[in-house]
PDB file of N, CA and C in Angstrom:
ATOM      1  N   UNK A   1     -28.527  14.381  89.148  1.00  0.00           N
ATOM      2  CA  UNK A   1     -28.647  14.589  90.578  1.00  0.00           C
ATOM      3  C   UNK A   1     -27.363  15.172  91.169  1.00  0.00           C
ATOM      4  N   UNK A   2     -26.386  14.776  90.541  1.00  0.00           N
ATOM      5  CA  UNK A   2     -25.069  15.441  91.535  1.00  0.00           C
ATOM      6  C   UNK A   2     -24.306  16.469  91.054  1.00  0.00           C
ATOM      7  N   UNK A   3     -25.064  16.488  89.964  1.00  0.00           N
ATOM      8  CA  UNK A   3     -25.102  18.079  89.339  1.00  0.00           C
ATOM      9  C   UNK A   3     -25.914  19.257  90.221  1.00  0.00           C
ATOM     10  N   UNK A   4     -26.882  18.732  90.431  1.00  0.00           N
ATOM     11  CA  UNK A   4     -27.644  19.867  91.501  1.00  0.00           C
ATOM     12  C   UNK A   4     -27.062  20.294  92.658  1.00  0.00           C
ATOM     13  N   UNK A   5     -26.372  18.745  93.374  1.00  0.00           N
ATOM     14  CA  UNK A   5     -25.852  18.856  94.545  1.00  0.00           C
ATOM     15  C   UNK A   5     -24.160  20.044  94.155  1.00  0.00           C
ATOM     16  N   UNK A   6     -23.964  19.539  93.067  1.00  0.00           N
ATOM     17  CA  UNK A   6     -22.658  20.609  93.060  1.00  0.00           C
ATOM     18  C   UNK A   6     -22.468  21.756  92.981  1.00  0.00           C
ATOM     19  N   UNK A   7     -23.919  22.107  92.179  1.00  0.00           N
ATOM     20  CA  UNK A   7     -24.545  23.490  91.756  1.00  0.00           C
ATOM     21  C   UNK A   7     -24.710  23.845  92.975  1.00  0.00           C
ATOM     22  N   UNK A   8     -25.590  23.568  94.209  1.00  0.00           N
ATOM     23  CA  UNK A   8     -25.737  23.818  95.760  1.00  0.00           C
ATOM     24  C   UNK A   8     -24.693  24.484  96.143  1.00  0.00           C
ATOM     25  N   UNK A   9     -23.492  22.991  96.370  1.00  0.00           N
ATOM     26  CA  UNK A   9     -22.282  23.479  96.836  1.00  0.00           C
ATOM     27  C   UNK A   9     -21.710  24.810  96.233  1.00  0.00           C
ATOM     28  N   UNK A  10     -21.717  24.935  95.125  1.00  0.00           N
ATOM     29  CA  UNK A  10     -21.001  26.098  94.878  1.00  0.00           C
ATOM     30  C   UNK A  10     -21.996  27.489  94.641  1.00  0.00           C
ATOM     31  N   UNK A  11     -23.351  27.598  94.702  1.00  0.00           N
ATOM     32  CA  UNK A  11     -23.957  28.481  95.622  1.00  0.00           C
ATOM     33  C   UNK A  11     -23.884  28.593  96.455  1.00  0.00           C
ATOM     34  N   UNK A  12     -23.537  28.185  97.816  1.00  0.00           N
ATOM     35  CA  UNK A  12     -23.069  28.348  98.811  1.00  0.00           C
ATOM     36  C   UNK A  12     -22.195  29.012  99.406  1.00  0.00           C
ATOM     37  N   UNK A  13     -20.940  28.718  98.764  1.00  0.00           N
ATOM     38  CA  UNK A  13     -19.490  29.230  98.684  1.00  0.00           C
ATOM     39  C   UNK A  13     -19.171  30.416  98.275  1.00  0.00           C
ATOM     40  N   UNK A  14     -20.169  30.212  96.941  1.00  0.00           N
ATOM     41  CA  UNK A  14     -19.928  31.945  96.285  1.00  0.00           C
ATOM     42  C   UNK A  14     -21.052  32.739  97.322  1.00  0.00           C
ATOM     43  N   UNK A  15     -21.910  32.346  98.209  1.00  0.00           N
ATOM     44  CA  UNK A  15     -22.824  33.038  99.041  1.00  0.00           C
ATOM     45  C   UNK A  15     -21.861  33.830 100.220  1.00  0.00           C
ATOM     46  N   UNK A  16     -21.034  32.758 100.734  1.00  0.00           N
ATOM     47  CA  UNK A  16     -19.848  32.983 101.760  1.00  0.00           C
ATOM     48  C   UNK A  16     -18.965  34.124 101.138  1.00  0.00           C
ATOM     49  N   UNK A  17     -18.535  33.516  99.940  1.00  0.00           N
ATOM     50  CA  UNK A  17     -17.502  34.448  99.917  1.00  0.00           C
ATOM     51  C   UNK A  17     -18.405  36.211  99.794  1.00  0.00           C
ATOM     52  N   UNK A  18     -19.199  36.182  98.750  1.00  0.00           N
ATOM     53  CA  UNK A  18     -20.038  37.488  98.868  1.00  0.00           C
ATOM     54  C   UNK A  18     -20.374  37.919 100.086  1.00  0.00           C
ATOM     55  N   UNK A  19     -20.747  37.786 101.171  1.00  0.00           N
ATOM     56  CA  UNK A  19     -21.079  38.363 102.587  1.00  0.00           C
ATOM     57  C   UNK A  19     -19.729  39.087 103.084  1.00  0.00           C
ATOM     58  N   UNK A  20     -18.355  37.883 103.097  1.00  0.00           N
ATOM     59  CA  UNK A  20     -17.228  38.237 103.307  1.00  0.00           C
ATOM     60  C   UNK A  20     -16.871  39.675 102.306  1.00  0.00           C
ATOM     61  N   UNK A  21     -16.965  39.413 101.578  1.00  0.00           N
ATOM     62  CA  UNK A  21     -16.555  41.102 100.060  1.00  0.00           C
ATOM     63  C   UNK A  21     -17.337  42.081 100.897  1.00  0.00           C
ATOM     64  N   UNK A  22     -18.299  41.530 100.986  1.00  0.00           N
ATOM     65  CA  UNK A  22     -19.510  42.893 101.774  1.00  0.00           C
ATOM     66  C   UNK A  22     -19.007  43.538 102.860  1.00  0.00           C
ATOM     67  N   UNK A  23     -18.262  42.323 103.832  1.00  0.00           N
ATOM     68  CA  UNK A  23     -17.824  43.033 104.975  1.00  0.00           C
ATOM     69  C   UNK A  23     -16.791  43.935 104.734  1.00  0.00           C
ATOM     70  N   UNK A  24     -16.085  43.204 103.922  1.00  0.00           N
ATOM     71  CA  UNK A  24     -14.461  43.870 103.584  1.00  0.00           C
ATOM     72  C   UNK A  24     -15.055  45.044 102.891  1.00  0.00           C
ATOM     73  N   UNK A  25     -16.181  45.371 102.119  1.00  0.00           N
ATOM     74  CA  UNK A  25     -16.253  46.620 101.628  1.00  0.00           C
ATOM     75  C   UNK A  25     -16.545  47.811 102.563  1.00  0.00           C
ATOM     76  N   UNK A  26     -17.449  47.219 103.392  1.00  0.00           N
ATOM     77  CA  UNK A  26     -18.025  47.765 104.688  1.00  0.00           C
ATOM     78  C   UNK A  26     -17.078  48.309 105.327  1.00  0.00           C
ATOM     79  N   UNK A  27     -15.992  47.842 105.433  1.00  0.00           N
ATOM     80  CA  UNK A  27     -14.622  48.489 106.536  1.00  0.00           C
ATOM     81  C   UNK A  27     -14.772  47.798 107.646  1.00  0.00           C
ATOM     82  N   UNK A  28     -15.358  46.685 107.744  1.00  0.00           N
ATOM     83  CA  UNK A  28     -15.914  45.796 109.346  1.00  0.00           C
ATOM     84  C   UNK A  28     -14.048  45.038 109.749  1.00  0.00           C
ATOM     85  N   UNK A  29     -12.784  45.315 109.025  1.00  0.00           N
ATOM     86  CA  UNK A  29     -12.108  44.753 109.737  1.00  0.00           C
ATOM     87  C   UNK A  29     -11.167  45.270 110.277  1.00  0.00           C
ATOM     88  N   UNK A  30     -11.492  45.343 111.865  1.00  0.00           N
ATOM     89  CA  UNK A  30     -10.762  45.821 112.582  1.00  0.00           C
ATOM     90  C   UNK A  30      -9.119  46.030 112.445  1.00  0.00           C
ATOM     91  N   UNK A  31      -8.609  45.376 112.074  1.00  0.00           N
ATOM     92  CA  UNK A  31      -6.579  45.509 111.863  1.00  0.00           C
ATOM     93  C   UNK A  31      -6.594  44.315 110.839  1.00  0.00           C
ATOM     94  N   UNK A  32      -5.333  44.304 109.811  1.00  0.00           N
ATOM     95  CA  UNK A  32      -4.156  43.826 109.473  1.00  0.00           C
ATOM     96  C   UNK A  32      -4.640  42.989 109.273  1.00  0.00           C
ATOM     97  N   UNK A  33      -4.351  42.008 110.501  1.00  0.00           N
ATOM     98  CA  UNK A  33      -4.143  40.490 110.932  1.00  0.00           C
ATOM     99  C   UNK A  33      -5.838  40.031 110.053  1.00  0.00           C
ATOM    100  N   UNK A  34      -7.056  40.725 110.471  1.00  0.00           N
ATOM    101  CA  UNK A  34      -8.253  40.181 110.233  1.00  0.00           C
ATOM    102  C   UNK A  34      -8.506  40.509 109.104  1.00  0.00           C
ATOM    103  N   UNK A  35      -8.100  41.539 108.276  1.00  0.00           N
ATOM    104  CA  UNK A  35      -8.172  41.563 106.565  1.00  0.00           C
ATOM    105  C   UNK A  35      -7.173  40.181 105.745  1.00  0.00           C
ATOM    106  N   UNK A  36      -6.137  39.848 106.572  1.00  0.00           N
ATOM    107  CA  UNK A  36      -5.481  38.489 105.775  1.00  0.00           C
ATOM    108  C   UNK A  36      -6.395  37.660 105.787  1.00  0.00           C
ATOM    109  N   UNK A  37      -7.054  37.371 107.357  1.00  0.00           N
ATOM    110  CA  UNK A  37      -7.877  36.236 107.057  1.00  0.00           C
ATOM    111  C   UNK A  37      -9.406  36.260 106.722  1.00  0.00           C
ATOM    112  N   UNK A  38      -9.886  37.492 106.472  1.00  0.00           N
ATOM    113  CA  UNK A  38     -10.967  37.809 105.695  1.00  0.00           C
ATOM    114  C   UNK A  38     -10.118  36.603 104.093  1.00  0.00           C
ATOM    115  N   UNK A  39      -9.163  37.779 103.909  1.00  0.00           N
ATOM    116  CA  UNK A  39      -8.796  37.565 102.461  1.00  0.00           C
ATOM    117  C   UNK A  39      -8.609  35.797 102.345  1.00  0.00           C
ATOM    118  N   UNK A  40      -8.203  35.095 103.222  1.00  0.00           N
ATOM    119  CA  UNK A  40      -7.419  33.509 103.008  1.00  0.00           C
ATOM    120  C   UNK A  40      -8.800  33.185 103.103  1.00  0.00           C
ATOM    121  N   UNK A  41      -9.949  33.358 103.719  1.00  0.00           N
ATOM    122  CA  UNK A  41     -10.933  32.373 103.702  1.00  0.00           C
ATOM    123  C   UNK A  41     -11.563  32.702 102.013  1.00  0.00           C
ATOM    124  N   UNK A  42     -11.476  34.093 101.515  1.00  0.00           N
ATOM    125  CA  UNK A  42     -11.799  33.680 100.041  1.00  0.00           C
ATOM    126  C   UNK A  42     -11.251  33.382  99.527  1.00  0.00           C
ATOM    127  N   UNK A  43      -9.753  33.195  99.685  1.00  0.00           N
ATOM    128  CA  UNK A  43      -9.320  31.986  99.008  1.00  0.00           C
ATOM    129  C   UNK A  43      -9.664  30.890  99.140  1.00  0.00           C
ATOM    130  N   UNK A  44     -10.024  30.589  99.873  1.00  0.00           N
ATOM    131  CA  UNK A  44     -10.062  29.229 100.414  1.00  0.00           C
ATOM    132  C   UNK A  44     -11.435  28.233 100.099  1.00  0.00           C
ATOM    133  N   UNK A  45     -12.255  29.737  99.995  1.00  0.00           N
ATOM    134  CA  UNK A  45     -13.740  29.203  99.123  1.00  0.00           C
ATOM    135  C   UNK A  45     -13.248  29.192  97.790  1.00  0.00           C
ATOM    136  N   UNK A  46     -12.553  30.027  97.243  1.00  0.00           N
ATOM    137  CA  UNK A  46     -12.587  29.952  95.648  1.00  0.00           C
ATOM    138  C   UNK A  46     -11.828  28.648  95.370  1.00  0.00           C
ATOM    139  N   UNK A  47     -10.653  28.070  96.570  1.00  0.00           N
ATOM    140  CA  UNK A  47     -10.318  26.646  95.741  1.00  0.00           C
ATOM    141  C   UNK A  47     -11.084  25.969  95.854  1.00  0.00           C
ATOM    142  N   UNK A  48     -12.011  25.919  96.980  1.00  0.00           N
ATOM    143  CA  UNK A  48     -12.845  24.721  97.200  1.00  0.00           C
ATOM    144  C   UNK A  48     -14.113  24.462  95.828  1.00  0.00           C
ATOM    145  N   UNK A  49     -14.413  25.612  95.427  1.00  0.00           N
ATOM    146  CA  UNK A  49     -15.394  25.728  94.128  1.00  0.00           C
ATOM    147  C   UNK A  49     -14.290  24.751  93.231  1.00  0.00           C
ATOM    148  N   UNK A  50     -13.196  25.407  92.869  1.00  0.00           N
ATOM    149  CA  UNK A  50     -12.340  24.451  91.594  1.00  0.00           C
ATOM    150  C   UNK A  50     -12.313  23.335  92.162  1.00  0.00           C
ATOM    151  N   UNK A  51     -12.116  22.648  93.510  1.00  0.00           N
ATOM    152  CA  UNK A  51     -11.471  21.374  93.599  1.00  0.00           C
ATOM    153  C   UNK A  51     -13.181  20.592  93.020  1.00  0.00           C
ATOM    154  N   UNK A  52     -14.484  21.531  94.113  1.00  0.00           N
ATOM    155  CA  UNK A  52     -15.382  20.395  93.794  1.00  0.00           C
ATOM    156  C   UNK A  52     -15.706  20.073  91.910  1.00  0.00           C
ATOM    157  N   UNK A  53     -15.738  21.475  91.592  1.00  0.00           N
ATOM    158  CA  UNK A  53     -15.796  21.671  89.858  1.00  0.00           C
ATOM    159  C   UNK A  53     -14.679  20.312  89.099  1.00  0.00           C
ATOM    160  N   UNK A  54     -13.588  20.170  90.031  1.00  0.00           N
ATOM    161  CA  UNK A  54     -12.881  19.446  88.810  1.00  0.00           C
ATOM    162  C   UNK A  54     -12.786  17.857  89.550  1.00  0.00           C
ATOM    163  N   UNK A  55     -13.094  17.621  90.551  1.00  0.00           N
ATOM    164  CA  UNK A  55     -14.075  16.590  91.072  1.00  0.00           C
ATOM    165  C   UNK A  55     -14.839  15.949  89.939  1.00  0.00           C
ATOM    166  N   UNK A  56     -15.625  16.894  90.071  1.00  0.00           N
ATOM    167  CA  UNK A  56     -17.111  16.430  89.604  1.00  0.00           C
ATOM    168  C   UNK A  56     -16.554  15.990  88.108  1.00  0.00           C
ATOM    169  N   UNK A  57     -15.978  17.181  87.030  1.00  0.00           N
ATOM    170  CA  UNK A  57     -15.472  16.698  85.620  1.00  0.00           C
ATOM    171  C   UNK A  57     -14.426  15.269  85.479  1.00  0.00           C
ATOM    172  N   UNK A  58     -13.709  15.289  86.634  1.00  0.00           N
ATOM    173  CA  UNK A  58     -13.119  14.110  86.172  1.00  0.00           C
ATOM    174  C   UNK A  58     -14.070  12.631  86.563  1.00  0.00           C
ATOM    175  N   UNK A  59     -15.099  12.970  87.444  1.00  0.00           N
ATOM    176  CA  UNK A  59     -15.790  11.709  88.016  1.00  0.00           C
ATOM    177  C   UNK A  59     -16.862  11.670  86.727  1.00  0.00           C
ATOM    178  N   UNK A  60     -17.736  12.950  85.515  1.00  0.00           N
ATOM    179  CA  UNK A  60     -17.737  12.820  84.220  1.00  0.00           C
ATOM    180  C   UNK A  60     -17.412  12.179  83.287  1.00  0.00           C
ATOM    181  N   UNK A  61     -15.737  12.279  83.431  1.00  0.00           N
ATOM    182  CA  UNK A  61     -15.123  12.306  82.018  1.00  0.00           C
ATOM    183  C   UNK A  61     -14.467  10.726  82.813  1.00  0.00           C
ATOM    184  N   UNK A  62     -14.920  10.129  83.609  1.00  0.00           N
ATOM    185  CA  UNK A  62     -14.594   8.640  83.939  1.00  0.00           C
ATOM    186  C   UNK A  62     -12.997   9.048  84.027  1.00  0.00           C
ATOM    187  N   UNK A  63     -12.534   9.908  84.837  1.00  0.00           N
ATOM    188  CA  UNK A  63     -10.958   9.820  85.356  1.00  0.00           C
ATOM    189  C   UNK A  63     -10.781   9.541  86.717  1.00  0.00           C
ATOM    190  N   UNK A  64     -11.697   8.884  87.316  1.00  0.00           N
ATOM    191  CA  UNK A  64     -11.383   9.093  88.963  1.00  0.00           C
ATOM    192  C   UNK A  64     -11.161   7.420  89.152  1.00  0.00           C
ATOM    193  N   UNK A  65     -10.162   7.399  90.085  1.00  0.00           N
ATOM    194  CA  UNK A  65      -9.407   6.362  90.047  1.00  0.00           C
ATOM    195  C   UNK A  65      -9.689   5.130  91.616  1.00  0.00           C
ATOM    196  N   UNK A  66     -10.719   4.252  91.006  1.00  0.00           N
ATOM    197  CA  UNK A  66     -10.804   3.709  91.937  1.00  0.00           C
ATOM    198  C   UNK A  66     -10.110   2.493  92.719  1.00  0.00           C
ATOM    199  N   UNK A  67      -8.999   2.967  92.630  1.00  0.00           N
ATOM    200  CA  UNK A  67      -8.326   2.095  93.496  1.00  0.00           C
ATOM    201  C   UNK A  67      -7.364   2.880  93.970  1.00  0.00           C
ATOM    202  N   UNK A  68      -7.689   3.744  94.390  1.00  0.00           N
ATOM    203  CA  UNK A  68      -7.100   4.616  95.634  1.00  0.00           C
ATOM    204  C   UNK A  68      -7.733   4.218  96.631  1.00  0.00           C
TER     205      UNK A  68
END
Protein backbone atom coordinates (compact mmCIF):
# COMPACT_ATOMS: atom_id res chain seq x y z
CA UNK A 1 0.00 0.00 0.00
CA UNK A 2 2.60 2.70 0.60
CA UNK A 3 4.30 1.70 -2.21
CA UNK A 4 1.45 2.90 -4.38
CA UNK A 5 1.08 5.93 -2.33
CA UNK A 6 4.86 6.71 -3.09
CA UNK A 7 4.62 5.68 -6.62
CA UNK A 8 1.58 8.56 -6.68
CA UNK A 9 3.76 10.93 -5.00
CA UNK A 10 6.41 10.72 -7.30
CA UNK A 11 4.10 10.74 -10.40
CA UNK A 12 3.10 13.76 -9.45
CA UNK A 13 6.28 15.57 -9.05
CA UNK A 14 7.78 14.24 -12.11
CA UNK A 15 4.17 15.55 -13.67
CA UNK A 16 5.15 19.15 -12.14
CA UNK A 17 8.36 19.16 -12.99
CA UNK A 18 7.48 18.09 -16.85
CA UNK A 19 4.83 20.98 -17.41
CA UNK A 20 7.58 23.30 -15.85
CA UNK A 21 10.47 21.82 -18.79
CA UNK A 22 7.51 22.46 -21.19
CA UNK A 23 7.22 25.94 -20.21
CA UNK A 24 10.89 26.59 -20.05
CA UNK A 25 11.05 25.02 -23.53
CA UNK A 26 8.21 27.11 -24.70
CA UNK A 27 10.16 30.43 -23.90
CA UNK A 28 7.04 31.32 -21.39
CA UNK A 29 9.73 33.06 -19.05
CA UNK A 30 9.54 36.37 -19.11
CA UNK A 31 13.29 37.59 -17.50
CA UNK A 32 16.19 36.18 -15.50
CA UNK A 33 14.72 36.34 -12.17
CA UNK A 34 11.66 33.78 -13.42
CA UNK A 35 13.97 31.21 -15.27
CA UNK A 36 15.95 30.81 -11.63
CA UNK A 37 12.82 30.06 -10.16
CA UNK A 38 11.35 28.02 -12.90
CA UNK A 39 14.80 26.25 -12.46
CA UNK A 40 14.78 26.05 -8.14
CA UNK A 41 11.29 24.65 -8.19
CA UNK A 42 12.80 21.63 -10.29
CA UNK A 43 15.03 21.37 -8.04
CA UNK A 44 13.09 21.32 -5.52
CA UNK A 45 10.76 18.56 -6.97
CA UNK A 46 13.71 16.44 -7.84
CA UNK A 47 14.82 16.51 -3.98
CA UNK A 48 11.57 15.95 -2.84
CA UNK A 49 11.33 12.55 -5.15
CA UNK A 50 14.91 11.44 -3.33
CA UNK A 51 13.90 12.53 0.14
CA UNK A 52 10.39 10.59 -0.27
CA UNK A 53 12.41 7.53 -2.23
CA UNK A 54 14.89 7.29 0.66
CA UNK A 55 12.10 7.72 3.25
CA UNK A 56 10.36 5.06 2.12
CA UNK A 57 13.88 2.58 1.78
CA UNK A 58 14.97 3.30 5.08
CA UNK A 59 11.29 2.84 6.68
CA UNK A 60 11.95 -0.85 4.36
CA UNK A 61 15.16 -1.64 5.38
CA UNK A 62 13.79 -0.97 9.26
CA UNK A 63 16.27 2.25 9.65
CA UNK A 64 13.85 4.82 10.77
CA UNK A 65 14.31 5.76 14.15
CA UNK A 66 11.60 5.84 16.43
CA UNK A 67 12.46 7.76 19.03
CA UNK A 68 12.85 10.90 17.47
Amino acid sequence: MIQKIISEIEKELNLEISQIQKSLGDGNCEDYSRYQQMVGSITGLNMAIAITKNVYKNMIDGDDDEND
